[in-house]
N, C-alpha and C. Protein backbone atom coordinates (compact mmCIF):
# COMPACT_ATOMS: atom_id res chain seq x y z
N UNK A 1 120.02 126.45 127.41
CA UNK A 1 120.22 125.08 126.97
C UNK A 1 120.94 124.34 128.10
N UNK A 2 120.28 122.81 128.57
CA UNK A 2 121.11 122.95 129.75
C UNK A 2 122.12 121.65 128.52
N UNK A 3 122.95 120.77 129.72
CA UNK A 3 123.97 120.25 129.65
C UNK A 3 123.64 119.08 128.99
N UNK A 4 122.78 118.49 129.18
CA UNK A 4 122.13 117.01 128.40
C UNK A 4 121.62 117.46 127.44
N UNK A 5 121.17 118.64 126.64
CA UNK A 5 120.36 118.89 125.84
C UNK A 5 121.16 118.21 124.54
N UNK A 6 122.06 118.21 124.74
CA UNK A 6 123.29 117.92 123.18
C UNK A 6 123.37 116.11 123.26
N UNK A 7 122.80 115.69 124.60
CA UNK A 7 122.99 113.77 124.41
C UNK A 7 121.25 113.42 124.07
N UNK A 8 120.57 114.50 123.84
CA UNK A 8 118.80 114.42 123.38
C UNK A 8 118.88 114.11 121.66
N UNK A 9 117.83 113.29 120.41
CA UNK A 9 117.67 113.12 119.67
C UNK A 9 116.33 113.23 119.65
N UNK A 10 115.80 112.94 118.47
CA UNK A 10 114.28 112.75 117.73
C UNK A 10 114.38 111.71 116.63
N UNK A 11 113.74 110.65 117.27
CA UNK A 11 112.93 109.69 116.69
C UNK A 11 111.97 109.34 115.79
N UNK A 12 111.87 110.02 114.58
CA UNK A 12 110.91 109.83 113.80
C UNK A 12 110.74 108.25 113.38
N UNK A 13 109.25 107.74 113.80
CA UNK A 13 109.38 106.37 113.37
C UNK A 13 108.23 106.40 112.49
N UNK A 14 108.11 106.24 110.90
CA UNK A 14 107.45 106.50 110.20
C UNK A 14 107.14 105.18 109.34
N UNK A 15 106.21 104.85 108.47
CA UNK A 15 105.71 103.79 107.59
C UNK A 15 106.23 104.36 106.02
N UNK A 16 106.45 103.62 105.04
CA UNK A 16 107.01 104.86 103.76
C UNK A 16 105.33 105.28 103.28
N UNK A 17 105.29 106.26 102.10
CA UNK A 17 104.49 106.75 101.67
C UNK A 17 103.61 106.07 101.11
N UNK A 18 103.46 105.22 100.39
CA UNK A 18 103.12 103.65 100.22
C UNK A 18 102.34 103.00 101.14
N UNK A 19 102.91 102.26 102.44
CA UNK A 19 102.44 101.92 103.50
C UNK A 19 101.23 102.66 103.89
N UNK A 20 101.92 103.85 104.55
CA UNK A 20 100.38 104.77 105.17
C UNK A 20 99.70 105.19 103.96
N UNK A 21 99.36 105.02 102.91
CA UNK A 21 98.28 105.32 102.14
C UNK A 21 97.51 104.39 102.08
N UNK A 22 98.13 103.37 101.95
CA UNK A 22 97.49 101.80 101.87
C UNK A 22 96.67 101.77 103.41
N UNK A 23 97.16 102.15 104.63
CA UNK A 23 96.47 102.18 105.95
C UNK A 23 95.43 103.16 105.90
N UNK A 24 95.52 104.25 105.29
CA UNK A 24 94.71 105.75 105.78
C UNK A 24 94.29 106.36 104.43
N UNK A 25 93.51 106.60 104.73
CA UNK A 25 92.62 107.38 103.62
C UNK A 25 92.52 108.48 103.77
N UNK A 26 93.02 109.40 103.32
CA UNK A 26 93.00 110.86 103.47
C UNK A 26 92.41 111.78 103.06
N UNK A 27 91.64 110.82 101.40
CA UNK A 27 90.49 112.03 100.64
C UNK A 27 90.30 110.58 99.85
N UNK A 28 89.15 110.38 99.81
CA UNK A 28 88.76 109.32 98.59
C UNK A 28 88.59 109.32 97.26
N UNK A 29 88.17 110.86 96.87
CA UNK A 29 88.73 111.51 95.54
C UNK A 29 89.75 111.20 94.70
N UNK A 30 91.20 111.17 96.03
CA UNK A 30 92.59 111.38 95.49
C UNK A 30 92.46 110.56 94.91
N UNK A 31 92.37 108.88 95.07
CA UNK A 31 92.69 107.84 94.82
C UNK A 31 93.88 107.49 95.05
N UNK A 32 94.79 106.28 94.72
CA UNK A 32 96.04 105.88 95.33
C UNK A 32 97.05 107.04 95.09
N UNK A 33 97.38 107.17 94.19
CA UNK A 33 98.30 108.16 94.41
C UNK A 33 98.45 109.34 94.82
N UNK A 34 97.31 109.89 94.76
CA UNK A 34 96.64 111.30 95.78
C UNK A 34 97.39 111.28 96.75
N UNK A 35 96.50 110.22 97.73
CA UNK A 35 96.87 109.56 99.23
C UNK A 35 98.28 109.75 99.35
N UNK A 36 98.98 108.76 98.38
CA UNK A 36 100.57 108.62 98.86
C UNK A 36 101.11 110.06 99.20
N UNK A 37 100.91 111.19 98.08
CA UNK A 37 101.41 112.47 97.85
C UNK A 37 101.11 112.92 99.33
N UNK A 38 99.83 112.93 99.73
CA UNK A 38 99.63 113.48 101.08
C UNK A 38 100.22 112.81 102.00
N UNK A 39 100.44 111.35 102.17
CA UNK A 39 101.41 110.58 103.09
C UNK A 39 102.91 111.50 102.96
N UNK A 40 102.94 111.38 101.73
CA UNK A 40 104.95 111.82 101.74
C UNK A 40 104.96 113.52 102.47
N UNK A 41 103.64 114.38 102.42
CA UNK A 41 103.79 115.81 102.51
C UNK A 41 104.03 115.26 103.84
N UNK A 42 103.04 114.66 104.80
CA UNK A 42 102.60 114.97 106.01
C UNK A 42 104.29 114.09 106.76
N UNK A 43 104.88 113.47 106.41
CA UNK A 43 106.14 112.41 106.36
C UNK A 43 107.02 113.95 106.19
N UNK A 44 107.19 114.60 105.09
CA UNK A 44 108.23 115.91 105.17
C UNK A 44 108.14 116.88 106.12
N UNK A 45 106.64 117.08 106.09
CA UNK A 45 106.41 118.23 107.54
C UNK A 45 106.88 117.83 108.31
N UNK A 46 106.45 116.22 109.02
CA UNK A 46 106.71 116.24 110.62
C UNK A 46 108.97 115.86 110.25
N UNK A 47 109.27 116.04 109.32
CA UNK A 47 111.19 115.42 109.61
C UNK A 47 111.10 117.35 109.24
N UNK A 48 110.71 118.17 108.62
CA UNK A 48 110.97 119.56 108.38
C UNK A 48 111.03 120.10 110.47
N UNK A 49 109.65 119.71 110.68
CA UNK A 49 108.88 120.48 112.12
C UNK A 49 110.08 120.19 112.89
N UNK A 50 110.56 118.76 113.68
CA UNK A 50 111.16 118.17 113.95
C UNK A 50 112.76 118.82 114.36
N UNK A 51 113.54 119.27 112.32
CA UNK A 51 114.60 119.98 112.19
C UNK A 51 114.58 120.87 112.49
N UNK A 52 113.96 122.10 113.21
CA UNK A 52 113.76 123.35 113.89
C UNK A 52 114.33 123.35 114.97
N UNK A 53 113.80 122.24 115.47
CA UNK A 53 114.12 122.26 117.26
C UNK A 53 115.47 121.86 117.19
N UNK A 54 116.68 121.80 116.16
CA UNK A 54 118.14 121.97 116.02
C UNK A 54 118.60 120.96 116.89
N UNK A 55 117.98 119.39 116.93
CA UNK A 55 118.40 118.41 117.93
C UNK A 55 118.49 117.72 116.61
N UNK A 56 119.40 116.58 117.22
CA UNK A 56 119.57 115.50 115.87
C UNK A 56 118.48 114.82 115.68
N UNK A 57 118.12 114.57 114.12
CA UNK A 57 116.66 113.92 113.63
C UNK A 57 117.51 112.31 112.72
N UNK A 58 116.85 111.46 113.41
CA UNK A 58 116.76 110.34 112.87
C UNK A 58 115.24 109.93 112.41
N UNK A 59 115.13 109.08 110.99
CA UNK A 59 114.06 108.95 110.57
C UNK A 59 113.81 106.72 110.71
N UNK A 60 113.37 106.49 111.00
CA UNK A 60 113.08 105.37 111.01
C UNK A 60 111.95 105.08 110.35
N UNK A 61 112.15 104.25 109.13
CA UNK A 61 111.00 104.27 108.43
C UNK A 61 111.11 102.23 108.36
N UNK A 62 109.62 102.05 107.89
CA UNK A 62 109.31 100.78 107.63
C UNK A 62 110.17 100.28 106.76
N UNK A 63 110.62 100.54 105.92
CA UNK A 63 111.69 100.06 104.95
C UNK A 63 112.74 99.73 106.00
N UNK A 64 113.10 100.20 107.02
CA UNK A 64 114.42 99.64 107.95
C UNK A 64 114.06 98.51 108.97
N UNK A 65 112.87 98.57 108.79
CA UNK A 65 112.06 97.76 109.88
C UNK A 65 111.94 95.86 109.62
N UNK A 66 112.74 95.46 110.42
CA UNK A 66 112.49 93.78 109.86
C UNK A 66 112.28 92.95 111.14
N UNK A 67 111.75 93.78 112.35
CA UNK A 67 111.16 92.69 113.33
C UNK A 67 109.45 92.15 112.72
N UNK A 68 108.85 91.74 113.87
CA UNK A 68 107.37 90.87 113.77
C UNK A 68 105.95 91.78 113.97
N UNK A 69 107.28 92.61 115.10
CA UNK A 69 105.45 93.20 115.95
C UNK A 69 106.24 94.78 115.60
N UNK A 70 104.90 95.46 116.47
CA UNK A 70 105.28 97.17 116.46
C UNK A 70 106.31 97.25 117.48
N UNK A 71 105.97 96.58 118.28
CA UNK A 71 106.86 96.82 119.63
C UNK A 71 108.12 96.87 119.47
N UNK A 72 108.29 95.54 119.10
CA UNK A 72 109.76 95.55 118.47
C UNK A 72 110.37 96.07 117.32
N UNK A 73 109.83 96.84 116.41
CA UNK A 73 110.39 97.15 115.39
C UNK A 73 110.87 99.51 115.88
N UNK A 74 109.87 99.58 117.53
CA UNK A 74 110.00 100.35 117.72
C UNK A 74 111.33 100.28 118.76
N UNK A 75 111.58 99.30 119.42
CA UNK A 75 112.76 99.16 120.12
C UNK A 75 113.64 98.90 119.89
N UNK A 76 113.79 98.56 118.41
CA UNK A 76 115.16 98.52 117.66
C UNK A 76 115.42 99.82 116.89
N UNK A 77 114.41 100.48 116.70
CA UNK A 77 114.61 102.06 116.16
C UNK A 77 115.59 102.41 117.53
N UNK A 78 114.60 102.66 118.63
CA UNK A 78 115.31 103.21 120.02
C UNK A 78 116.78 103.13 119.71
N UNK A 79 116.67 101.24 119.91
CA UNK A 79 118.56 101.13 120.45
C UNK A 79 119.39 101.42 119.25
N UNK A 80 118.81 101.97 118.29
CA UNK A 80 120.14 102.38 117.16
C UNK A 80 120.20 103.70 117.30
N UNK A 81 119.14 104.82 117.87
CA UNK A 81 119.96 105.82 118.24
C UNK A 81 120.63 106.18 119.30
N UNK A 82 120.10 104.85 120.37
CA UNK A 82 120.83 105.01 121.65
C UNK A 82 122.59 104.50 121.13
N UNK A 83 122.28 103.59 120.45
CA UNK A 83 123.23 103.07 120.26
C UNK A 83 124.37 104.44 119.49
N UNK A 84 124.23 105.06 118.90
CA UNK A 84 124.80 106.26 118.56
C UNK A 84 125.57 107.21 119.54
N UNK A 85 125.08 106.84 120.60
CA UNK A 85 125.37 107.85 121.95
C UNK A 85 124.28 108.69 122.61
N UNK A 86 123.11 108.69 121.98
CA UNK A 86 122.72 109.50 122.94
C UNK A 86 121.70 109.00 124.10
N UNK A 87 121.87 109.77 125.21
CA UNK A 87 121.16 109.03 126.30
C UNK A 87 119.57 109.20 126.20
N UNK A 88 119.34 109.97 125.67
CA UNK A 88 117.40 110.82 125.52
C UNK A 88 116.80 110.85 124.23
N UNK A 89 115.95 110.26 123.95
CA UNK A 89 115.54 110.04 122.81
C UNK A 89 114.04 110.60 122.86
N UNK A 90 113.61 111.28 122.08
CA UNK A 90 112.03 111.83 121.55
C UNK A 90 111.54 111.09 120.55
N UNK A 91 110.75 110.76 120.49
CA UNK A 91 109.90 109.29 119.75
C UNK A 91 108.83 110.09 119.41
N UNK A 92 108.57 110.82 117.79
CA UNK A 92 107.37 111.11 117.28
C UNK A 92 106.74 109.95 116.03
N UNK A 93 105.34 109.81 115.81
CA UNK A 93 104.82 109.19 114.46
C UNK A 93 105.28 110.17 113.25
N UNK A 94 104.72 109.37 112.16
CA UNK A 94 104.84 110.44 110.71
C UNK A 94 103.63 111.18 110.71
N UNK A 95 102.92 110.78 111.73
CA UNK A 95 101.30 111.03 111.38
C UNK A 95 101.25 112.35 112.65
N UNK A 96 102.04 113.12 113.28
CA UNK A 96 102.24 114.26 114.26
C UNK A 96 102.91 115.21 113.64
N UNK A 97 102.69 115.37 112.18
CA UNK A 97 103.01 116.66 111.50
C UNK A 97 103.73 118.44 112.24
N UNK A 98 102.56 118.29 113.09
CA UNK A 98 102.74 119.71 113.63
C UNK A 98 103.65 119.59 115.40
């Protein structure tokens, strides 16, 4: 482990379960609430996958989100965990499960 490894985080920037069902269709069978269920699994895997690698996990979800664009609603995720202290940040989707 070197010496910066402890000023490194993970960025989960995710949509809630809701959101990405409404975007993505995952089985057309399910119908709405199907979908959501598989949104929230694939949303637990990737904050579960994530907690392994024993670095701090922040979740940024659309519910925290009150800029305009993506851009910005992803650079205000950034500066609140920079803003925390750490210098290195890992930036995954909800949708990178594995």
């Amino acid at each position: 482990m070197s010496a910066s490894f402890g000023q490194t985080a993970i960025l989960i920037f995710t949509r809630t379960p809701t959101q990405e069902a409404a975007a993505k269709t995952f089985d057309h069978h399910l119908g709405k609430s199907g979908n959501q269920a598989i949104a929230q699994r694939l949303i637990r895997q990737t904050i579960a996958t994530a907690k392994r690698t024993q670095l701090p996990v922040f979740v940024h979800s659309s519910a925290l989100q009150c800029a305009h664009t993506f851009g910005e609603n992803l650079a205000n995720a950034f500066e609140s965990v920079f803003a925390k202290g750490y210098s290195k940040v890992i930036a995954i989707g909800n949708d990178c499960p594995d």
